[in-house]
Protein backbone atom coordinates (compact mmCIF):
# COMPACT_ATOMS: atom_id res chain seq x y z
CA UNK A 1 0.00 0.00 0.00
CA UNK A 2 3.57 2.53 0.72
CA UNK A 3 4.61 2.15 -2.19
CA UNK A 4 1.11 2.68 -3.94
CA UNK A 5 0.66 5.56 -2.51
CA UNK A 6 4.59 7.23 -3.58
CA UNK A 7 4.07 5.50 -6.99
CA UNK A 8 1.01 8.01 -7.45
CA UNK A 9 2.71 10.88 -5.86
CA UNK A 10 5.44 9.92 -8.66
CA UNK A 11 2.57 10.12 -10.90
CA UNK A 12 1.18 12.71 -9.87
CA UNK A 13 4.16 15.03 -9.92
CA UNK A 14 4.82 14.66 -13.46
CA UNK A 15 8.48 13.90 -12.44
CA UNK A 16 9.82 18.04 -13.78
CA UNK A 17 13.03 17.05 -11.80
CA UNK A 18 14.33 15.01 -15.02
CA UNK A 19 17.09 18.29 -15.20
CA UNK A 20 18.10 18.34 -11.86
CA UNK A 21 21.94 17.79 -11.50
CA UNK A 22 22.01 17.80 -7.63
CA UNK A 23 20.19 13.96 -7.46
CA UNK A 24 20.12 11.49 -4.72
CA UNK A 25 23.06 9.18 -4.66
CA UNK A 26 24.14 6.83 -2.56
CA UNK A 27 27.73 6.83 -2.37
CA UNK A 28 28.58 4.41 0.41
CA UNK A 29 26.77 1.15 -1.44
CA UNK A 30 28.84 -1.99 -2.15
CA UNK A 31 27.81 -2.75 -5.18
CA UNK A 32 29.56 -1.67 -8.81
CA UNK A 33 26.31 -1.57 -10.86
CA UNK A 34 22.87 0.52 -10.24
CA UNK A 35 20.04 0.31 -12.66
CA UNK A 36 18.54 3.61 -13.64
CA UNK A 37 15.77 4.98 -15.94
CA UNK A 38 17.54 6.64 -19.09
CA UNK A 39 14.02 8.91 -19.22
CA UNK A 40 14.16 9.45 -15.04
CA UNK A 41 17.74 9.91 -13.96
CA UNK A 42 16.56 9.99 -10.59
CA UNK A 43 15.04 6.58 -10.74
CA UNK A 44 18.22 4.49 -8.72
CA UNK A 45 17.73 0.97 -8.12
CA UNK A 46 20.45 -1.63 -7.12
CA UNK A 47 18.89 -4.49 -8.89
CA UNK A 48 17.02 -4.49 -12.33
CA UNK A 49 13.32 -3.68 -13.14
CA UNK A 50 10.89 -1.18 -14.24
CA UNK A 51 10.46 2.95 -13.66
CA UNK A 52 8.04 3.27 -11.84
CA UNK A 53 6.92 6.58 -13.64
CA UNK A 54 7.07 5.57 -17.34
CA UNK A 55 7.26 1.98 -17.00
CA UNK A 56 10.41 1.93 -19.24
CA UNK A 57 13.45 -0.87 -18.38
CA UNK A 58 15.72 0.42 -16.30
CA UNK A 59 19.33 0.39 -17.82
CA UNK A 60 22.85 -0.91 -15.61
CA UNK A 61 25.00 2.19 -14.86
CA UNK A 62 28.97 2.01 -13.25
CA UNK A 63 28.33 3.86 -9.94
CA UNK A 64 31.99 5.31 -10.56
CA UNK A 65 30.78 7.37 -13.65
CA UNK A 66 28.37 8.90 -11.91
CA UNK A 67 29.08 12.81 -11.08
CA UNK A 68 26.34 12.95 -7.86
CA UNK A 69 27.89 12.67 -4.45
CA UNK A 70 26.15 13.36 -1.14
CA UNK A 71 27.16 13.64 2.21
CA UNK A 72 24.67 10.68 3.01
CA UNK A 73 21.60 8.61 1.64
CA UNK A 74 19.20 11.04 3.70
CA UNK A 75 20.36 14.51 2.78
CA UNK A 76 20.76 13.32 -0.87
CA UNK A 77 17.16 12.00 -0.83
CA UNK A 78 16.19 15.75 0.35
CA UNK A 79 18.13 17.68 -2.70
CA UNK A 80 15.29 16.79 -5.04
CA UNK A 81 12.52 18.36 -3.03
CA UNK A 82 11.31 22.30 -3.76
CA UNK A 83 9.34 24.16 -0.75
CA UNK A 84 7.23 26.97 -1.23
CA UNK A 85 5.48 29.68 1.11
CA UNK A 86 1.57 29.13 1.30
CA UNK A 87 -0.20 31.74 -0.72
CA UNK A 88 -2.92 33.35 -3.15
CA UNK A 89 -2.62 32.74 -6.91
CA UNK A 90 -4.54 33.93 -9.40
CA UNK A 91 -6.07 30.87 -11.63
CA UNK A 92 -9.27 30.40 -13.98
CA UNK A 93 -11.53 27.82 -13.74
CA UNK A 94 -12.17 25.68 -17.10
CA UNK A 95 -15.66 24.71 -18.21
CA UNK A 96 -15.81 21.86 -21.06
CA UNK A 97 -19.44 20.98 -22.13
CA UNK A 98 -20.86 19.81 -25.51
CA UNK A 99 -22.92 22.48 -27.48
CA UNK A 100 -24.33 22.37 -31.21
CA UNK A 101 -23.58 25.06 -33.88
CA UNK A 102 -27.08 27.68 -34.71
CA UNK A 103 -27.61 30.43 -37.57
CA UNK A 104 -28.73 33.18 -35.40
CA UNK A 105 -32.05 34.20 -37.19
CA UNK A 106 -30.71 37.55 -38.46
CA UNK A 107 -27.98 35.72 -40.46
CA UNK A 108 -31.02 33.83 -42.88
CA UNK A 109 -31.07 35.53 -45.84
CA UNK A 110 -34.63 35.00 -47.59
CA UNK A 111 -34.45 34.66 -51.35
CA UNK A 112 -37.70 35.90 -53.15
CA UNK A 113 -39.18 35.58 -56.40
CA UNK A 114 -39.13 39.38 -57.11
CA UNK A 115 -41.20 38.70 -60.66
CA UNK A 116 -44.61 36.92 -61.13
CA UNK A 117 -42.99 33.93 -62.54
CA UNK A 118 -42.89 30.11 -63.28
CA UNK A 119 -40.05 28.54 -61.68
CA UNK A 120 -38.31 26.65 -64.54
CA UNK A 121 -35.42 24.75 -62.90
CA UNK A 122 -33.97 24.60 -59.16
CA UNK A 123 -30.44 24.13 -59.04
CA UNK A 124 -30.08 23.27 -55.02
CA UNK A 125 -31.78 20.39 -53.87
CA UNK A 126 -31.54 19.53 -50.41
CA UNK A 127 -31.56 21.48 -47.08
CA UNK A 128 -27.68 21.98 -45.81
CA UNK A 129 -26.01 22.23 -49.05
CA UNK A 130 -23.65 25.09 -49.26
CA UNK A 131 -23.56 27.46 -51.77
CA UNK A 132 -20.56 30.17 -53.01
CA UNK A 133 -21.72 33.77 -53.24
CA UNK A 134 -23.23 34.22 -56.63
CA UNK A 135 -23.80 30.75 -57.26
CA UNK A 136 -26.98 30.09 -59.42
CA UNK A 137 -29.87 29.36 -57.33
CA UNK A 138 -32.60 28.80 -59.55
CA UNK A 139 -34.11 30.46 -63.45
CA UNK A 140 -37.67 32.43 -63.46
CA UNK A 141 -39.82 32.97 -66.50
CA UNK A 142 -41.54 35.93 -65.98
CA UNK A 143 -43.81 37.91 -68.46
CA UNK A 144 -43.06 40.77 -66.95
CA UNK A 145 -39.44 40.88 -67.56
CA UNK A 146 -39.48 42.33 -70.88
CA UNK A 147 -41.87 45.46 -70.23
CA UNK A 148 -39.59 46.44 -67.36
CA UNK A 149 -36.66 45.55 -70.37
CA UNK A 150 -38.42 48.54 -73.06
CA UNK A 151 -38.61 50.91 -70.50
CA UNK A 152 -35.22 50.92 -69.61
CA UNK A 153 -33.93 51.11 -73.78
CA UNK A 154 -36.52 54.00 -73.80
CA UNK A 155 -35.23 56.02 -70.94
CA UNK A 156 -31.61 55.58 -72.18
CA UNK A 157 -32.60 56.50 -75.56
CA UNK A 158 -34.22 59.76 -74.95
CA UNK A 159 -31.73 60.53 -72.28
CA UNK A 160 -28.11 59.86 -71.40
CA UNK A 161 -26.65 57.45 -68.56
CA UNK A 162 -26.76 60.20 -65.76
CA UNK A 163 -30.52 61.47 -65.99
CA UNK A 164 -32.61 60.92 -63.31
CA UNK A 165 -34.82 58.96 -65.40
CA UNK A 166 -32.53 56.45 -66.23
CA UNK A 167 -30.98 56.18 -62.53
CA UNK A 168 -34.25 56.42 -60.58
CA UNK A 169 -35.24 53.32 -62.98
CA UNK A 170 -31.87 51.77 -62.59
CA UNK A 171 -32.45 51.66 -58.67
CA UNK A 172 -35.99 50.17 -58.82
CA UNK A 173 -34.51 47.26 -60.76
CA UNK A 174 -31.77 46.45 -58.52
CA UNK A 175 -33.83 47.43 -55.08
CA UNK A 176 -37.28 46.36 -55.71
CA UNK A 177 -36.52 43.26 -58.65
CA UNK A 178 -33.15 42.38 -56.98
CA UNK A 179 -31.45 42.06 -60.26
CA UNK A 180 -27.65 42.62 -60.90
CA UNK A 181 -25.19 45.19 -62.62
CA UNK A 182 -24.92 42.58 -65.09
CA UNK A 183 -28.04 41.54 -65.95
CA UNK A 184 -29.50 45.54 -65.99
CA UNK A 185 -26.76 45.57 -68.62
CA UNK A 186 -28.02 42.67 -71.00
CA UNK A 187 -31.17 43.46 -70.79
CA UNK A 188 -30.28 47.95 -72.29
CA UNK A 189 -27.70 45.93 -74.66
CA UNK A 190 -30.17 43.10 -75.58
CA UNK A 191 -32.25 43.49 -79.69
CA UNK A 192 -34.64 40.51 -78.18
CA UNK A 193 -37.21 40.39 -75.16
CA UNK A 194 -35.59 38.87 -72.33
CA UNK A 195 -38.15 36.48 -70.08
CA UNK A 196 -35.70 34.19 -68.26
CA UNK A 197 -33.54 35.65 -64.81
CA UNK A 198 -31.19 33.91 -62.61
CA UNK A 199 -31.57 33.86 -58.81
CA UNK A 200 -28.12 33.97 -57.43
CA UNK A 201 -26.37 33.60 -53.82
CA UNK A 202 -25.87 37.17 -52.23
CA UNK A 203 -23.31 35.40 -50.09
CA UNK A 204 -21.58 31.92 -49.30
CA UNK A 205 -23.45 29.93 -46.92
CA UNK A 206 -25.84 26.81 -46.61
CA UNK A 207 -29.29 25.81 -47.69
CA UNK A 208 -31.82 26.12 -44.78
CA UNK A 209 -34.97 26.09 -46.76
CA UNK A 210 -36.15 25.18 -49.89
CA UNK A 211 -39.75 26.21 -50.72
CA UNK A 212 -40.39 26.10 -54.56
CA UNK A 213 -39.88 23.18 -57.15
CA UNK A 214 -39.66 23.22 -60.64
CA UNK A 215 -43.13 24.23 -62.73
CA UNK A 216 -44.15 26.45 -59.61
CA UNK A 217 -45.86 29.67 -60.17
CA UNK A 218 -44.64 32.03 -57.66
CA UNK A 219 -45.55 36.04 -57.10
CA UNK A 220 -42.86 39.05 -56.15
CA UNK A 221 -43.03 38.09 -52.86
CA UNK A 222 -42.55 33.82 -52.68
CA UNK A 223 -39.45 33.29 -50.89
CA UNK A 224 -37.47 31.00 -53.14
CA UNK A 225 -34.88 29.93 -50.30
CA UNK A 226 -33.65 30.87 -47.73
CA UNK A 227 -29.44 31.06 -47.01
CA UNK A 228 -28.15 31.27 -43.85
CA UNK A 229 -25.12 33.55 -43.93
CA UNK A 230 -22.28 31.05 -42.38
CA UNK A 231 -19.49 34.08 -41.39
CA UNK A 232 -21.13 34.17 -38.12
CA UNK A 233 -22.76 31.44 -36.51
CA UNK A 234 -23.98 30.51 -33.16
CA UNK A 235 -23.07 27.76 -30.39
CA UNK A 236 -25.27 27.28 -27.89
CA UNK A 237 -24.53 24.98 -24.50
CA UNK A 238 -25.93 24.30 -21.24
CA UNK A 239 -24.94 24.48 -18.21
CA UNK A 240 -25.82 24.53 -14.75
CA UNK A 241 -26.31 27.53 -12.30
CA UNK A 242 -23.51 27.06 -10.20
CA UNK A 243 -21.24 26.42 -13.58
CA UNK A 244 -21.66 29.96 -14.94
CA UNK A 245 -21.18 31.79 -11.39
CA UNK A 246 -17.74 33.81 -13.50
CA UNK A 247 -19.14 33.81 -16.76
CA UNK A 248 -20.21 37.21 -18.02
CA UNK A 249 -20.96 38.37 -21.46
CA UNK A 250 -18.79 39.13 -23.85
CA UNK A 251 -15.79 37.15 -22.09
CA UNK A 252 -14.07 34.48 -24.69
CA UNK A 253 -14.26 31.09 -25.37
CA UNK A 254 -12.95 28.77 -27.55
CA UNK A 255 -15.28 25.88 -29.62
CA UNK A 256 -14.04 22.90 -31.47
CA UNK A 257 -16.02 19.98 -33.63
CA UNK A 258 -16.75 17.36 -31.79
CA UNK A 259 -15.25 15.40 -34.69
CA UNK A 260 -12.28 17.25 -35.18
CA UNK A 261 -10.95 19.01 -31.84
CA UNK A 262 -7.79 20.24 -33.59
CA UNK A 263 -9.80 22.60 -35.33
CA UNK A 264 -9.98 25.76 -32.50
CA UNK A 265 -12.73 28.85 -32.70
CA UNK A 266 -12.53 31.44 -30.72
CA UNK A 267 -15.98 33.00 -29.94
CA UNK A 268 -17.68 35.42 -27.44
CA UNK A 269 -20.36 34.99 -24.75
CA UNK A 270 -23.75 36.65 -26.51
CA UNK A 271 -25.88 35.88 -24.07
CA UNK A 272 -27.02 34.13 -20.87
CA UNK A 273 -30.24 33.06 -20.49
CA UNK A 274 -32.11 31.03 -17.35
CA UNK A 275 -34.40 28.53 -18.32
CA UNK A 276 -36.38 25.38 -16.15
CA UNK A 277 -35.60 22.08 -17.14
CA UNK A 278 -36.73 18.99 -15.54
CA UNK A 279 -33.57 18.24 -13.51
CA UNK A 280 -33.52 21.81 -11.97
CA UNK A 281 -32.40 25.40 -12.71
CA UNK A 282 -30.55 25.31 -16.51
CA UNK A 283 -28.33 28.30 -18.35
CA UNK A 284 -28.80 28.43 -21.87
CA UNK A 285 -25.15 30.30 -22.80
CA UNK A 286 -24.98 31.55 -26.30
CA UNK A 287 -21.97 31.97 -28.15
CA UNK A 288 -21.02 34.08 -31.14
CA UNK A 289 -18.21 32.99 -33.51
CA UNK A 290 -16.55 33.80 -36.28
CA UNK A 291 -16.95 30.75 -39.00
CA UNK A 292 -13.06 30.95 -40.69
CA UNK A 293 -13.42 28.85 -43.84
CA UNK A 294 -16.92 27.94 -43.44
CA UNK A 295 -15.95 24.92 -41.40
CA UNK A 296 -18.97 25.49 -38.32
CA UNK A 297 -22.27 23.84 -40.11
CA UNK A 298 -25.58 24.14 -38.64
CA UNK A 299 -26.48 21.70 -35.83
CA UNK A 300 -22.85 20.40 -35.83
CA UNK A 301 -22.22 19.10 -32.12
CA UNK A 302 -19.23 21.50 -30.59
CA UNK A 303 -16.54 21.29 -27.48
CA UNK A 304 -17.08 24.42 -25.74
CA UNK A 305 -14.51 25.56 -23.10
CA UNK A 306 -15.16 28.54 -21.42
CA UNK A 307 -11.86 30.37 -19.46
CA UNK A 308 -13.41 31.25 -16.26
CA UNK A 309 -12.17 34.95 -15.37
CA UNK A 310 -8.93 34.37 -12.87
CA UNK A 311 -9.90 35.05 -9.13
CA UNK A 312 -6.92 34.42 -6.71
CA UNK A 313 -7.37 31.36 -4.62
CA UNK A 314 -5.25 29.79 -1.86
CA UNK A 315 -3.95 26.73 -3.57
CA UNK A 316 -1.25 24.45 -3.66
CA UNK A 317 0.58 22.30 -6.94
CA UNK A 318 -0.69 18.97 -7.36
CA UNK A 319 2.69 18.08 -7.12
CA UNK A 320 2.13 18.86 -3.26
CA UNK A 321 -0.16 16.59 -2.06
CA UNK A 322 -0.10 13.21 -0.65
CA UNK A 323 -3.21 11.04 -0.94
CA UNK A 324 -4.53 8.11 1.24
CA UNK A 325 -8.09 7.34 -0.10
CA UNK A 326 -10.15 10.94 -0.28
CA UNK A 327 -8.38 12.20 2.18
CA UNK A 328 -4.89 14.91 1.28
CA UNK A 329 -2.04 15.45 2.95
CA UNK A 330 0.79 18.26 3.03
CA UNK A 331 3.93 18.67 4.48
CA UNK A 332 4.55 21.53 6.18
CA UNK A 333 7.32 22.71 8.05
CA UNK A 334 7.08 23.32 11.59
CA UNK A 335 9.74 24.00 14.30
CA UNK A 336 12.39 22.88 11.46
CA UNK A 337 10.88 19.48 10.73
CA UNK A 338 8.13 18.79 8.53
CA UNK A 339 5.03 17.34 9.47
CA UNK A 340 1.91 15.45 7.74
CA UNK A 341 -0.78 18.24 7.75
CA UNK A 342 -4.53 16.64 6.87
CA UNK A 343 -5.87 19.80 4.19
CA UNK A 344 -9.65 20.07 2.75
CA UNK A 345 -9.63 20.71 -0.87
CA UNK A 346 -11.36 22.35 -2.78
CA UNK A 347 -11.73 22.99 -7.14
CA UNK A 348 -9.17 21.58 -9.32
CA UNK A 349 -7.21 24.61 -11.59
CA UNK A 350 -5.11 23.28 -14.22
CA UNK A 351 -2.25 21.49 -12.00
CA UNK A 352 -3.56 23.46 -8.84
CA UNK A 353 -6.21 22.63 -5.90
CA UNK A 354 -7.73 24.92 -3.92
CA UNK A 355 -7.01 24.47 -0.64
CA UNK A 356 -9.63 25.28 2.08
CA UNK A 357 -8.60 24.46 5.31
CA UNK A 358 -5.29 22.89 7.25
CA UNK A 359 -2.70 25.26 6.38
CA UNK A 360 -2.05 28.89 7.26
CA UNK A 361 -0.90 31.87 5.21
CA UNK A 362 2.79 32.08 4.80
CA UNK A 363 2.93 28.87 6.03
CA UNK A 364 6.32 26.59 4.06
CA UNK A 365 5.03 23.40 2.80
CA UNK A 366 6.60 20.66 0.39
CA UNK A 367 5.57 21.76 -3.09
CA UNK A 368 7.15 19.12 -5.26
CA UNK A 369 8.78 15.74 -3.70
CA UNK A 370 6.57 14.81 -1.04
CA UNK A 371 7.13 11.41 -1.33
CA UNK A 372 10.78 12.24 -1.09
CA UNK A 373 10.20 13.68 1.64
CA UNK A 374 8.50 10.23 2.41
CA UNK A 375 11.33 7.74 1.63
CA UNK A 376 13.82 9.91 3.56
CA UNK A 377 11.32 9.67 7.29
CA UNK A 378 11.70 6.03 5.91
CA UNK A 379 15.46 5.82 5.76
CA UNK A 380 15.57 7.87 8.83
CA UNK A 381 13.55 5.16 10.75
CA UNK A 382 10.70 7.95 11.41
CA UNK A 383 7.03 7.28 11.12
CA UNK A 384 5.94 7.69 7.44
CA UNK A 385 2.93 8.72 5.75
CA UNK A 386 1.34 5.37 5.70
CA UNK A 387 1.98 4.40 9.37
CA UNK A 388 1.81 7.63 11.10
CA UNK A 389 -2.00 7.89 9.42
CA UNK A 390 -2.36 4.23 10.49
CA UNK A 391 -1.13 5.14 14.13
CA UNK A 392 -3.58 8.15 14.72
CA UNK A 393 -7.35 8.60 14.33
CA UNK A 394 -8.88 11.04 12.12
CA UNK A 395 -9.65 13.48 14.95
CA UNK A 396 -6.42 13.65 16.09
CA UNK A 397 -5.43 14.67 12.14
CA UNK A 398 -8.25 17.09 11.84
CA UNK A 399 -7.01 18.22 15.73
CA UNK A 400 -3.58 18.96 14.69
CA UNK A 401 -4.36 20.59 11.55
CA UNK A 402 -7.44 22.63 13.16
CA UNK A 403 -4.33 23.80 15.10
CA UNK A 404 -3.66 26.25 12.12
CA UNK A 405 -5.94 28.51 11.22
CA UNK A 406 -8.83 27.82 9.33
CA UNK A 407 -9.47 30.86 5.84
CA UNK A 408 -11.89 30.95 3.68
CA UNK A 409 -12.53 32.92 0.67
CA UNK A 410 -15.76 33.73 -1.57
């Protein structure tokens, strides 16, 4: 069970001691050969086997090429371990939760008619297709086309290209009949009546609605289609009340496919809205984002990870604590020796834990190496973490470390 327990402090520390010089070595052994890890120098064993950290072999070393010397076995033990002074740092919390991808409603572009018209042939076919910005949408007969097509010869005829006439009817075509430079062109240029117009794209973006097929009859004001304008789109996510207790609008947040989370987003918090939902009190957070190449599609499910905003906590490195069940230990130094300290945690930062209770302010505890710290009581012949938990009773614990006093924060 010891050695469990110092395997996952091992573990746990991440081992960032692989560039230490000042290692433990034992000078006074008898025997020529040690076995080290090449990948964890300060791996030492006298007989061959496994790291415990990375599970590589361990390889034979001469002791005499080694450089480390050390007074004795103890001290050398102690070399690797790093204290630190108990105190405030500033981290941010990190929210995960799966969201899908919206078109906010303002971004659907509707595409009417314009003309009194038979539809003649629809050139998108299914819901979610994407189109490119001027891509053909669909051809309109129209009757009327051609009228609209002799007054515009007329006016240029009798007049020049800057008249009022001309540009008063020059707007109506492109505002009210939505046709292009282009086609306004063709149809001044054109000898015969033209009765067939394009519908095109205004922008790039994806099918959301298809209401016309081909041999429909359709007035000015039947929407065609409708395009939902992809540059911007929405993700929306859920989470719970206490979840959002940081989250304000406007901070940022970063969204990735659930299928491909190389692919990063970076987005801002729209909106925040309460809703009921059967298991209790739900936030509906809604997320704006620009859509670089397109690559966001409607209903797409998304990896949201919101940065909480930093708040300064009391917290230690994971690298600090010791572990027997649920329960977390520290070392901390008192009267020049250190002793096991019980500590209540609290949230998990990104390779910190808040620490609630068990240690003061100021306070010097064993921030990397506790189980050094461990081995060496060992060598020493002192109660170790294992048996001096197993000799006292959790009151006794929770009396020494109620000893120290007790912060909180909000």
């Amino acid at each position: 069970m010891r050695w469990l327990i110092i395997l996952l402090a091992l573990f746990i520390t991440h081992c960032n001691k692989e560039n230490k010089k000042d290692l433990p070595q034992v000078t006074e052994g008898v025997s020529i050969t040690e076995y080290t890890c090449p990948m964890h120098p300060q791996i030492r064993r006298n007989e061959p086997g496994k790291c415990p950290i990375c599970g590589m072999d361990l390889m034979p070393v001469k002791k005499e090429e080694t450089s480390f010397t050390a007074t004795s076995p103890a001290e050398s033990i102690l070399s690797g371990m790093k204290t630190d002074k108990f105190s405030k740092i500033k981290k941010g919390e990190i929210i995960s939760a799966y969201g899908k991808i919206e078109v906010p409603e303002d971004n659907k572009i509707k595409i009417p008619a314009h003309f009194n018209s038979r539809i003649l042939e629809v050139f998108v076919k299914r819901k979610g297709e994407t189109v490119k910005k001027g891509q053909v949408i669909a051809t309109l007969y129209s009757e009327e086309l051609p009228s609209l097509q002799k007054s515009l010869q007329v006016a240029l005829k009798n007049s020049d290209k800057d008249s009022t006439l001309y540009l008063s009817l020059k707007k109506l075509l492109k505002d009210k009949y939505g046709l292009h430079e282009e086609f306004i062109k063709k149809m001044e240029t054109s000898p015969s009546p033209i009765y067939t117009h394009q519908l095109t794209a205004p922008v790039d973006g994806v099918i959301t609605a298809i209401n016309v097929q081909k041999g429909d009859h359709a007035s000015m004001e039947t929407v065609v289609c409708e395009i939902a304008d992809l540059s911007r789109v929405l993700a929306t996510v859920y989470l719970y009340e206490d979840e959002i207790v940081d989250i304000q609008k406007g901070i940022n947040v970063v969204v990735s496919p659930s299928a491909g989370k190389a692919l990063r987003f970076t987005g801002r918090v729209r909106e925040i809205l309460k809703e009921l939902d059967e298991k209790g009190r739900v936030v509906k957070v809604i997320i704006e984002l620009q859509n670089r190449g397109l690559r966001l599609l409607p209903e797409m499910p998304v990896i949201v990870q919101i940065q909480k905003q930093e708040r300064e906590i009391w917290a230690v490195p994971v690298s600090a604590l010791l572990w027997a069940g649920n329960t977390s230990y520290l070392y901390v130094k008192k009267d020049g020796r250190f002793e096991l300290r019980r500590v209540i945690t609290g949230k998990n930062c990104d390779n910190y834990i808040e620490i609630i209770s068990g240690i003061s302010p100021g306070e010097e505890f064993v921030s990397d190496g506790a189980y050094l710290l461990d081995a060496y009581n060992q060598l020493k012949g002192n109660p170790n973490f294992v048996e001096e938990l197993g000799s006292k009773t959790d009151g006794e614990m929770m009396h020494e470390s109620g000893k120290s006093h007790h912060h909180h924060h909000h």
